[in-house]
N, C-alpha and C. Protein backbone atom coordinates (compact mmCIF):
# COMPACT_ATOMS: atom_id res chain seq x y z
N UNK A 1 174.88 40.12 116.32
CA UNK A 1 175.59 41.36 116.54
C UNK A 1 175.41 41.78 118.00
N UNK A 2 175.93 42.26 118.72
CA UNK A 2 176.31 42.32 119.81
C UNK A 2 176.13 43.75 120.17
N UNK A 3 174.91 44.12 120.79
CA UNK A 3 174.26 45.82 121.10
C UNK A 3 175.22 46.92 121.64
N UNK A 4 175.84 47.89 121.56
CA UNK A 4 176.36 48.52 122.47
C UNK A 4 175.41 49.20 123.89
N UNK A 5 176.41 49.20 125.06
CA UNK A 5 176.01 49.58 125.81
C UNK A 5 174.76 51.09 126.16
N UNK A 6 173.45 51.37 126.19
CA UNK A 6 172.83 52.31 126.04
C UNK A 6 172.11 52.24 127.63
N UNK A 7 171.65 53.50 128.13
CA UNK A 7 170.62 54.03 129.34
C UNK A 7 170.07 54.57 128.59
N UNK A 8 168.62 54.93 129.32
CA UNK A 8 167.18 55.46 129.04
C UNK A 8 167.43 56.28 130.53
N UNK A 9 166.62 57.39 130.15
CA UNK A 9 166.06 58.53 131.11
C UNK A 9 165.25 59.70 130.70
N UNK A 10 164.52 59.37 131.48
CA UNK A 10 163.53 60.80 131.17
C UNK A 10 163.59 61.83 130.13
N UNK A 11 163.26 62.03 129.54
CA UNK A 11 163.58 63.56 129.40
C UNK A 11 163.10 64.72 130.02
N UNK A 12 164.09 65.72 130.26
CA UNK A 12 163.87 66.96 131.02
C UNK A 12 163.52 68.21 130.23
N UNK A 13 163.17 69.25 130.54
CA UNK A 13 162.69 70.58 129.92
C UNK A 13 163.84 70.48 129.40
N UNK A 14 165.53 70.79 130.54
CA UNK A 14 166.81 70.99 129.97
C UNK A 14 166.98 70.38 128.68
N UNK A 15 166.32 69.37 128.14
CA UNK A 15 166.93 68.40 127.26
C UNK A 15 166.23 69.26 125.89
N UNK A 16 164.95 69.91 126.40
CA UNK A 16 164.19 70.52 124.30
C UNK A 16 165.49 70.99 123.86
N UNK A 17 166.29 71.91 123.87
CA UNK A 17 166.42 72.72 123.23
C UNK A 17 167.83 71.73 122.23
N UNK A 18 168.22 70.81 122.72
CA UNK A 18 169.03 69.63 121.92
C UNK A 18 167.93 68.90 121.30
N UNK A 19 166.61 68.13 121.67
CA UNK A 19 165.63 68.00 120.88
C UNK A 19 165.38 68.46 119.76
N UNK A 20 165.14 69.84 120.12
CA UNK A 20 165.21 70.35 119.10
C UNK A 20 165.55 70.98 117.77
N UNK A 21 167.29 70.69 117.99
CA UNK A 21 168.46 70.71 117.43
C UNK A 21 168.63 69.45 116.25
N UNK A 22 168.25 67.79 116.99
CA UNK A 22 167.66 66.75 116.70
C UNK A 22 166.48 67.18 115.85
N UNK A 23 165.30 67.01 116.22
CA UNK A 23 164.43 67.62 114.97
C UNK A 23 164.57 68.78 113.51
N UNK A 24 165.33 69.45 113.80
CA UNK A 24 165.55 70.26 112.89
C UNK A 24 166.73 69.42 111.74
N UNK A 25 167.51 68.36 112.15
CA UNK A 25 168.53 67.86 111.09
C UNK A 25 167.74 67.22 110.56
N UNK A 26 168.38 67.23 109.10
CA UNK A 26 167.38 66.80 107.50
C UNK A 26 167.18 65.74 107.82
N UNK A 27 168.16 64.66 108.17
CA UNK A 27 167.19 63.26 108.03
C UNK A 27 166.33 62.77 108.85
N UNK A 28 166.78 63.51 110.18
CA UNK A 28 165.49 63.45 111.45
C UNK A 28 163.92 63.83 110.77
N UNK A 29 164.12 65.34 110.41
CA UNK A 29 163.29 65.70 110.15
C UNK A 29 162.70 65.10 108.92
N UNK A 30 163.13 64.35 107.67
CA UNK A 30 162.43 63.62 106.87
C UNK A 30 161.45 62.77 107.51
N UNK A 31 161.97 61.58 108.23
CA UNK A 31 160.79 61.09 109.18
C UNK A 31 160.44 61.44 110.47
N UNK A 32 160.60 62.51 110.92
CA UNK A 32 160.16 62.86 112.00
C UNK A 32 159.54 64.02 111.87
N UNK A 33 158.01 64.44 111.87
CA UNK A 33 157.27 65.58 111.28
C UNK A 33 157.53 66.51 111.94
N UNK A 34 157.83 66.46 113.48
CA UNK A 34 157.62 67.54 114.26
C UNK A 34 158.54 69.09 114.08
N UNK A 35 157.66 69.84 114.59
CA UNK A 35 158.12 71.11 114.32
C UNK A 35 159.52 71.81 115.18
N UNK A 36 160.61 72.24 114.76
CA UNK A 36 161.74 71.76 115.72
C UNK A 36 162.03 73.16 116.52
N UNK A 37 160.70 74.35 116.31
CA UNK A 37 161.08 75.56 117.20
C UNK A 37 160.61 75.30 118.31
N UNK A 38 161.49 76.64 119.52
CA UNK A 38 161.24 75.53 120.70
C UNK A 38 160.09 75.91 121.40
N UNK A 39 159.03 76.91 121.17
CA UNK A 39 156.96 76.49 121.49
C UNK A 39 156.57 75.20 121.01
N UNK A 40 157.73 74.84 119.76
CA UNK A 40 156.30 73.64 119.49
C UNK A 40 157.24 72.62 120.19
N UNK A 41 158.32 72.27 120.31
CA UNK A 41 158.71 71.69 121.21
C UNK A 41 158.10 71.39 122.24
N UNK A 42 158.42 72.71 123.24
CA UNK A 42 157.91 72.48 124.82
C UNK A 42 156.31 71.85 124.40
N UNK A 43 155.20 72.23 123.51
CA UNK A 43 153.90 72.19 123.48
C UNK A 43 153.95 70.33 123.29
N UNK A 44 154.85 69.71 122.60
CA UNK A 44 154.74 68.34 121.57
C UNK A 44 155.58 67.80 122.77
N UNK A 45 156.31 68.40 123.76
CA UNK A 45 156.32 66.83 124.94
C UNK A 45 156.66 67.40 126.16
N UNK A 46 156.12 68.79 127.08
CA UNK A 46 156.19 69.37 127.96
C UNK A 46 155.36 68.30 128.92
N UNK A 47 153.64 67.84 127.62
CA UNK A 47 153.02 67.12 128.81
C UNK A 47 153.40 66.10 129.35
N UNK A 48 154.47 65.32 128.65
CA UNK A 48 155.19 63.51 128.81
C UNK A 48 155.87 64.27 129.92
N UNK A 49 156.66 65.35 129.71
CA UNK A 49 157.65 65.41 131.19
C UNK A 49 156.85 65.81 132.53
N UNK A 50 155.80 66.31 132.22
CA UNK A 50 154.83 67.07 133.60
C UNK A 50 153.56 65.91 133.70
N UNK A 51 153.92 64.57 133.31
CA UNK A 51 152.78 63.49 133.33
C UNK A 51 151.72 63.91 132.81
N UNK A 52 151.49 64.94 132.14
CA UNK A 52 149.56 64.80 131.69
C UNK A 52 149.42 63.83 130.69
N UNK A 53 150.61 63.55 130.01
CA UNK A 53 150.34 62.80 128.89
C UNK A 53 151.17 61.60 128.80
N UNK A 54 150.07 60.34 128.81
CA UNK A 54 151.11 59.29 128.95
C UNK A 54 151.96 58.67 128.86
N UNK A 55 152.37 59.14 127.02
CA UNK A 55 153.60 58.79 126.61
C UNK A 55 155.24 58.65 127.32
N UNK A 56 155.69 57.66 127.52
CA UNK A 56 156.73 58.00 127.98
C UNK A 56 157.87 58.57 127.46
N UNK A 57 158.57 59.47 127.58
CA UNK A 57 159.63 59.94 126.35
C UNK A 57 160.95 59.68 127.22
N UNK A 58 162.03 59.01 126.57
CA UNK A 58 163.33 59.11 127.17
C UNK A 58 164.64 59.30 126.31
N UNK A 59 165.56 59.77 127.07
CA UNK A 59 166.69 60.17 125.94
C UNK A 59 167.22 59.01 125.96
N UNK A 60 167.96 58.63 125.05
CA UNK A 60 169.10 57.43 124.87
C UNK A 60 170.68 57.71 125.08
N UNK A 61 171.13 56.98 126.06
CA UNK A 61 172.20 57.79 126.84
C UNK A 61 173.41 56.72 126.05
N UNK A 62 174.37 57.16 125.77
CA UNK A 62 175.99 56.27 125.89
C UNK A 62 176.94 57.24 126.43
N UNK A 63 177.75 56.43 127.43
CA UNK A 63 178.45 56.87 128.06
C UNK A 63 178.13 58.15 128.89
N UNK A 64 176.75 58.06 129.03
CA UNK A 64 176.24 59.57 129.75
C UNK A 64 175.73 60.46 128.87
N UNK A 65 175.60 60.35 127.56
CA UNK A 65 175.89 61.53 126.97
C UNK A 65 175.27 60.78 126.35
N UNK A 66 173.66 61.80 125.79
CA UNK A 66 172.62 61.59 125.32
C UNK A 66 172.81 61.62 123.29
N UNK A 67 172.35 60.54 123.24
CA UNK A 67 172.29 60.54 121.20
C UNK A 67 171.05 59.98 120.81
N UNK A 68 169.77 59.47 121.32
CA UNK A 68 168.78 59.49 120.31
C UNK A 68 167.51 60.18 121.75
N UNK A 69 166.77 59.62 121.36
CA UNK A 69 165.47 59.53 121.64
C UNK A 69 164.18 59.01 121.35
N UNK A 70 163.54 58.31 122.91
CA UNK A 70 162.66 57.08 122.22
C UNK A 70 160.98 57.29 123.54
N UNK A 71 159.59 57.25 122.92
CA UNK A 71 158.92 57.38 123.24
C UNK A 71 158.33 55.99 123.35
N UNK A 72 157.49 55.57 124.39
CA UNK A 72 157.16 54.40 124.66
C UNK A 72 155.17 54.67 124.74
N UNK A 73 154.64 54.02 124.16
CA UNK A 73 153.18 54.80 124.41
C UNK A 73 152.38 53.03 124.46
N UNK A 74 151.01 53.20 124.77
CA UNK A 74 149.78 52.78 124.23
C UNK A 74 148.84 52.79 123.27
N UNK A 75 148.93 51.77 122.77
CA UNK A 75 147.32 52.02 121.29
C UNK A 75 146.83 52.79 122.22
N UNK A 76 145.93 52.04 123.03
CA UNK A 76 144.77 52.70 123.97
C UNK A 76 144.87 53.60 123.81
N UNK A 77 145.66 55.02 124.08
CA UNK A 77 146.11 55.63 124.67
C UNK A 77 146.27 56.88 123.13
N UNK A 78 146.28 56.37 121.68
CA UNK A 78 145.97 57.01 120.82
C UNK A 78 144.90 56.20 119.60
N UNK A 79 143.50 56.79 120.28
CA UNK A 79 142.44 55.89 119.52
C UNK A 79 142.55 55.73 118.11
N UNK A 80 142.66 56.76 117.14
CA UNK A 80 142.95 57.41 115.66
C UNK A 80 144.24 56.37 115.43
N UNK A 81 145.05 56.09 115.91
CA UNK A 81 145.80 55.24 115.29
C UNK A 81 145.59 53.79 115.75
N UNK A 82 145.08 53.45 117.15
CA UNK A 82 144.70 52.23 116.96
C UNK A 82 143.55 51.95 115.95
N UNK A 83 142.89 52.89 115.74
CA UNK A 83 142.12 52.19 114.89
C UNK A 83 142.02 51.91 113.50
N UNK A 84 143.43 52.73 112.52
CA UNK A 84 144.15 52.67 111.84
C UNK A 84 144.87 51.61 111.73
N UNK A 85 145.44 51.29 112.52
CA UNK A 85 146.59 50.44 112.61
C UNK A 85 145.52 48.88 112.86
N UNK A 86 144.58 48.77 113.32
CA UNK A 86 143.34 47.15 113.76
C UNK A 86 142.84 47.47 112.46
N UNK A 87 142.69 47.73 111.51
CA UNK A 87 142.47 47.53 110.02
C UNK A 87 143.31 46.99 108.65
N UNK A 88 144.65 46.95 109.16
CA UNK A 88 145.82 46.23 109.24
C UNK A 88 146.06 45.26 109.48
N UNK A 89 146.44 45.06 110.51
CA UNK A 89 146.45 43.59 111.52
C UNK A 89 145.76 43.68 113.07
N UNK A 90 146.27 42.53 113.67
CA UNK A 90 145.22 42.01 114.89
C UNK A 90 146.35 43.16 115.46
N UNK A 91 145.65 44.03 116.74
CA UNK A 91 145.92 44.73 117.46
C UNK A 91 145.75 44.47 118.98
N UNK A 92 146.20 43.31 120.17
CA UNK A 92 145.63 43.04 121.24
C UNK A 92 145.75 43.85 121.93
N UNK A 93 144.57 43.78 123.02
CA UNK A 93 144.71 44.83 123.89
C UNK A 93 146.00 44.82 124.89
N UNK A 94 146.03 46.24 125.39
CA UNK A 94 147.71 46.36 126.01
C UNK A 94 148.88 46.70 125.01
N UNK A 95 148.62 46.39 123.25
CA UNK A 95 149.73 46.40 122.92
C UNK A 95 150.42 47.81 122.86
N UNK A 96 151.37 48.03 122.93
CA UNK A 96 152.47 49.37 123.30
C UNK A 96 153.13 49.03 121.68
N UNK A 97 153.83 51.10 121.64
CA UNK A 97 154.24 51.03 120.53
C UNK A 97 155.30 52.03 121.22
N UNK A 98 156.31 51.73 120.12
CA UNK A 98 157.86 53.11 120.09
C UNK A 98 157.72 53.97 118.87
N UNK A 99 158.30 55.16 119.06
CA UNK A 99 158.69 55.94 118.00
C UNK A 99 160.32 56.28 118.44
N UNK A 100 161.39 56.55 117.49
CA UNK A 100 162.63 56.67 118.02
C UNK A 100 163.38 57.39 116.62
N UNK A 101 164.11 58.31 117.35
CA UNK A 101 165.48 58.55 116.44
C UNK A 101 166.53 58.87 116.79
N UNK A 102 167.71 58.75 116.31
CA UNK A 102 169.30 59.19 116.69
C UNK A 102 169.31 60.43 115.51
N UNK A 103 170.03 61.30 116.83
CA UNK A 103 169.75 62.61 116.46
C UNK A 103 171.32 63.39 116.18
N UNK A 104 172.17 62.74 116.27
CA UNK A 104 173.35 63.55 115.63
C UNK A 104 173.89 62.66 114.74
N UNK A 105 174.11 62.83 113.16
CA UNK A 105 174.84 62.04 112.39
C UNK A 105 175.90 61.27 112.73
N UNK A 106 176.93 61.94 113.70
CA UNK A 106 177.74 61.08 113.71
C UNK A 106 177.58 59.42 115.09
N UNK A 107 176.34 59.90 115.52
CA UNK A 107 176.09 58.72 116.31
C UNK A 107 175.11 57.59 115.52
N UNK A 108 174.90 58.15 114.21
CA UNK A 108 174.21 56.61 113.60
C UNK A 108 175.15 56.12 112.97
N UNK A 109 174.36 54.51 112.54
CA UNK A 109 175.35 53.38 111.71
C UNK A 109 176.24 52.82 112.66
N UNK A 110 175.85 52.74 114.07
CA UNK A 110 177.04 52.48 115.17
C UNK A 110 176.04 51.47 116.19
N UNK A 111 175.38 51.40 115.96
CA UNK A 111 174.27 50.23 116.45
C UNK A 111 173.45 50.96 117.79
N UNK A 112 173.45 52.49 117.72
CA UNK A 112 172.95 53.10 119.21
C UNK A 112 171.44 52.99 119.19
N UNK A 113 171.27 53.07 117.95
CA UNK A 113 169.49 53.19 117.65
C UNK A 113 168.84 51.51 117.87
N UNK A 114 169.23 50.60 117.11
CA UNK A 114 169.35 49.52 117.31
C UNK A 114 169.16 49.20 119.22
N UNK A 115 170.34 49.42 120.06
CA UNK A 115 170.46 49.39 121.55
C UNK A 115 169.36 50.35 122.20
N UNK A 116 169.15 50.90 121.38
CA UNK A 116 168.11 52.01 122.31
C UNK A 116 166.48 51.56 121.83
N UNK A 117 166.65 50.75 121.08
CA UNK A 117 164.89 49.87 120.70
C UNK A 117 164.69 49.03 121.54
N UNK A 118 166.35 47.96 121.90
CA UNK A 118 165.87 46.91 122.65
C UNK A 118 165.80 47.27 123.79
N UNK A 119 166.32 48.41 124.47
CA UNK A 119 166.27 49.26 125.95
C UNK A 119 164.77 49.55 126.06
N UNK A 120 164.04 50.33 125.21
CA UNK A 120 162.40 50.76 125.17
C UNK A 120 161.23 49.68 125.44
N UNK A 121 161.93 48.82 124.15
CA UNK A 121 160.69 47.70 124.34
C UNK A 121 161.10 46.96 126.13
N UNK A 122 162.13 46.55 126.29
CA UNK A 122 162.44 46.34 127.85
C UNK A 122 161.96 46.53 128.82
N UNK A 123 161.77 48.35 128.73
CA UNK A 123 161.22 49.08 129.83
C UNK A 123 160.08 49.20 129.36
N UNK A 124 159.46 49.32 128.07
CA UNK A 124 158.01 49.07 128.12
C UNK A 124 157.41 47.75 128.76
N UNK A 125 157.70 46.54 128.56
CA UNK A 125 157.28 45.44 128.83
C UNK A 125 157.20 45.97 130.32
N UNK A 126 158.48 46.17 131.21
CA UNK A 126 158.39 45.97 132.55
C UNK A 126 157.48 47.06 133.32
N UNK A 127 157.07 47.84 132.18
CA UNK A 127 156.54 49.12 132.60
C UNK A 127 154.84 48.85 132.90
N UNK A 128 154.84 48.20 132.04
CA UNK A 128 153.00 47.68 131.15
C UNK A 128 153.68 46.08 131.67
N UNK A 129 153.23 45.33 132.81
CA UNK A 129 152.93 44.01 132.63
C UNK A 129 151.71 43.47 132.14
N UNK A 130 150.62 43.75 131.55
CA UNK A 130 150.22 43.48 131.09
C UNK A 130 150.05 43.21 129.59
N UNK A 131 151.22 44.09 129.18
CA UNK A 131 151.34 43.98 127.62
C UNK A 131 151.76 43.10 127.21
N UNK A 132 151.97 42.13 126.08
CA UNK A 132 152.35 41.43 125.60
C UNK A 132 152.78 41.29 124.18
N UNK A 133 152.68 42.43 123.38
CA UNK A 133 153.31 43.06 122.55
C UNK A 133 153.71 44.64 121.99
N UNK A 134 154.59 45.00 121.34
CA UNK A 134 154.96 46.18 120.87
C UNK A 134 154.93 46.17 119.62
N UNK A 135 154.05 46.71 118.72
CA UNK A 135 153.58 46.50 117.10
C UNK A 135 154.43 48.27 116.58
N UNK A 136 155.21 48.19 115.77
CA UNK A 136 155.70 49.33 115.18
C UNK A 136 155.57 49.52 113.95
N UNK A 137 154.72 50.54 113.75
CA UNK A 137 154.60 50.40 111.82
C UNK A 137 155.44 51.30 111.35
N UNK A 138 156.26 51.09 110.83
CA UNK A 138 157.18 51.96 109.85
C UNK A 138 157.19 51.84 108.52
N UNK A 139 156.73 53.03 107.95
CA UNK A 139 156.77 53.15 106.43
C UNK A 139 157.76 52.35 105.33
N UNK A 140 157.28 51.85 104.49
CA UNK A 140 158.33 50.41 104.11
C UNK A 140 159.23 51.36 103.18
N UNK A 141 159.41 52.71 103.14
CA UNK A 141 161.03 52.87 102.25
C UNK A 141 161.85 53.43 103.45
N UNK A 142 161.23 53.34 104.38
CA UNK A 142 162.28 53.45 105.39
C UNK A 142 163.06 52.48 106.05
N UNK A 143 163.84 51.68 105.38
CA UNK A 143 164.50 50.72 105.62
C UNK A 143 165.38 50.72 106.75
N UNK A 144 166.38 51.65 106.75
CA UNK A 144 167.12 51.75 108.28
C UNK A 144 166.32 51.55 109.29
N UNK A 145 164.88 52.10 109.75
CA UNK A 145 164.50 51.89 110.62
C UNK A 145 163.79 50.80 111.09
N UNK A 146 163.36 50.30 109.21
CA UNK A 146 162.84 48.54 109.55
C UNK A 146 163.99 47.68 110.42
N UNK A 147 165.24 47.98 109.98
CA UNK A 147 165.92 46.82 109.78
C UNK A 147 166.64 46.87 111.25
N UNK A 148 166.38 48.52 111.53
CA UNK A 148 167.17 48.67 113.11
C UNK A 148 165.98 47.63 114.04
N UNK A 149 164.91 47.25 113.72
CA UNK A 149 164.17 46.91 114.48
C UNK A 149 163.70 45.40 114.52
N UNK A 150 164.44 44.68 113.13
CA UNK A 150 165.10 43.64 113.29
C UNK A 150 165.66 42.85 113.83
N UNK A 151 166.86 44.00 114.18
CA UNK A 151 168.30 43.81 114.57
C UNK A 151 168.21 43.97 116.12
N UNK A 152 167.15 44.87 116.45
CA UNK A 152 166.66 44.65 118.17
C UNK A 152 166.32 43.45 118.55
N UNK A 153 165.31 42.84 117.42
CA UNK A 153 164.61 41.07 117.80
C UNK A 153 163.32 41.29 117.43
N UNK A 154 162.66 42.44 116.83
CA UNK A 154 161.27 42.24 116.18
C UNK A 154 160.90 40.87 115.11
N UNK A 155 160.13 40.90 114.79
CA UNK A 155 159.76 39.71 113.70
C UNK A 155 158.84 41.20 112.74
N UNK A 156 159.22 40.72 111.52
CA UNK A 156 157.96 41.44 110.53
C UNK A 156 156.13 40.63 111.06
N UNK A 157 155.65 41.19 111.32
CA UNK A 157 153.96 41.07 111.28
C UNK A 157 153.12 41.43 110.61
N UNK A 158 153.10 42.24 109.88
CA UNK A 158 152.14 42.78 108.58
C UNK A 158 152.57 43.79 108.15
N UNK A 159 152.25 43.98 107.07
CA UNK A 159 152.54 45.03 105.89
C UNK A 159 150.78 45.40 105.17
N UNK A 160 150.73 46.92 105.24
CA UNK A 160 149.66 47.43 104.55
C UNK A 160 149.69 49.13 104.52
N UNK A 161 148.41 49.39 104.07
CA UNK A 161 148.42 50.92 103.70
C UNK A 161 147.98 51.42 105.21
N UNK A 162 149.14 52.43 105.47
CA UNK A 162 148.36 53.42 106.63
C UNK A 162 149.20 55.04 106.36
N UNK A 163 148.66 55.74 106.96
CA UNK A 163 148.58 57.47 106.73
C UNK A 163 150.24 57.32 106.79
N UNK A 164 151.10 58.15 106.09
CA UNK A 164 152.18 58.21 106.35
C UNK A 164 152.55 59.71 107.41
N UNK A 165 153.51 59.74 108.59
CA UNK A 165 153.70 60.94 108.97
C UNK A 165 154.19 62.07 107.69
N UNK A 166 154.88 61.97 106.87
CA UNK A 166 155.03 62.82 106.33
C UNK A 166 154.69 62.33 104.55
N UNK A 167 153.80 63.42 104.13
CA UNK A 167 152.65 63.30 103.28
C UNK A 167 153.45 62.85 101.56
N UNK A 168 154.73 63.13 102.11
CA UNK A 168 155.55 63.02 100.19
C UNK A 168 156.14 61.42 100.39
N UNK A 169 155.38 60.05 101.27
CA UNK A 169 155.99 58.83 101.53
C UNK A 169 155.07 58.00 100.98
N UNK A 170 155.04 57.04 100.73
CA UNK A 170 153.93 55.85 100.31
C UNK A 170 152.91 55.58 101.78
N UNK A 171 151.63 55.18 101.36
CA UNK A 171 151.18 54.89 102.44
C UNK A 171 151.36 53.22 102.66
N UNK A 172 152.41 52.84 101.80
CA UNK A 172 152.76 51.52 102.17
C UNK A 172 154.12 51.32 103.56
N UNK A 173 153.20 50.67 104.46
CA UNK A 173 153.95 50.01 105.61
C UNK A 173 154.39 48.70 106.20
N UNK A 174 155.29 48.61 107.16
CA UNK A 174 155.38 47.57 107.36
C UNK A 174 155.02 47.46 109.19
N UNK A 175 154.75 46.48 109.62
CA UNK A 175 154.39 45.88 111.02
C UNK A 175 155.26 45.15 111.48
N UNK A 176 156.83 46.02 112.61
CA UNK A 176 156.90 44.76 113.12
C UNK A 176 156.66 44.48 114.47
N UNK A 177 156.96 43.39 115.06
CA UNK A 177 156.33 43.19 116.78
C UNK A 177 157.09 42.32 117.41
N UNK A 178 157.53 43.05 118.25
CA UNK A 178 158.18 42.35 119.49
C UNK A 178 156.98 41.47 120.42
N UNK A 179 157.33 40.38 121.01
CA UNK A 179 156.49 39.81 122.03
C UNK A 179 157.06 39.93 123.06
N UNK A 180 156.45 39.97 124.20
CA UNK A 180 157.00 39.60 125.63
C UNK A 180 157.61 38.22 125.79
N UNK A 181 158.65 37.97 126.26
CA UNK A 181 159.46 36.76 126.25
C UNK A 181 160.18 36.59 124.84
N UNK A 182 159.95 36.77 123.96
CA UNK A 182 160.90 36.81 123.19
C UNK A 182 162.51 37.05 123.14
């Protein structure tokens, strides 16, 4: 299948208050815990835009005009889940992880989320040369998002129990992982 065209960019302060528009729709918000008023907003990624916090966060652009959003991070970088997640499977050092969603209904099922995984892991790799993989655990009844991550070029890597973000899901997951060069 053949990706549509997507850009990555920053996100800006300008951008919460559509964030947060994004967080507040039902199916965002099914897997996406965060709180979608805009204190907890600015508080949950003011520091990614003002660097205190490493995560990288960027909007997912087509045609200019922003439809998901995708964070690029480090295990390192969140101990509590690497060490969650290395009880699971092998966790090497360097490896980077995404979190992502498309945030207006009518831009999913159109392959943007899909284009905007293989854009992240991209700029993660080139971001982190040292990394050599991107391990994503997604809760296994969340299938769209397994399968969007498939369809980027992940391989499945393990499946096991870890904390689910939102508490009414199985703590059954799945692992998948991009490699560098792949």
């Amino acid at each position: 299948m053949e990706l549509p065209e997507v850009g990555l960019r920053p996100l800006a302060r300008a951008d919460l208050p559509l964030l947060g528009r994004w967080l507040a729709d039902p199916l965002v918000a099914r897997w996406w815990q965060d709180d979608p008023s805009p204190d907890a907003v600015e508080a949950q990624y003011g520091p990614s835009i003002d660097g205190t916090d490493p995560t990288a966060v960027y909007l997912g652009l087509v045609d200019g005009r922003p439809f998901g959003l995708v964070q690029v991070y480090r295990f390192a970088d969140e101990p509590a889940s690497l060490a969650e997640l290395a009880a699971v499977c092998p966790v090497p050092d360097g490896t980077l992880s995404i979190d992502y969603l498309v945030g207006a209904p009518a831009d999913r099922g159109r392959g943007l989320g899909t284009a905007m995984i293989a854009a992240a892991v991209a700029r993660g790799f080139a971001d982190h040369p040292d990394a050599a993989d991107v391990l994503v655990p997604v809760v296994a009844a969340n299938e769209a998002s397994w399968r969007a991550l498939l369809r980027a070029g992940a391989e499945r890597y393990a499946e096991g129990e870890l904390e689910p973000e939102n508490p009414v899901d199985s703590r059954d997951h799945v692992v998948l992982r991009f490699t560098r060069g792949s």
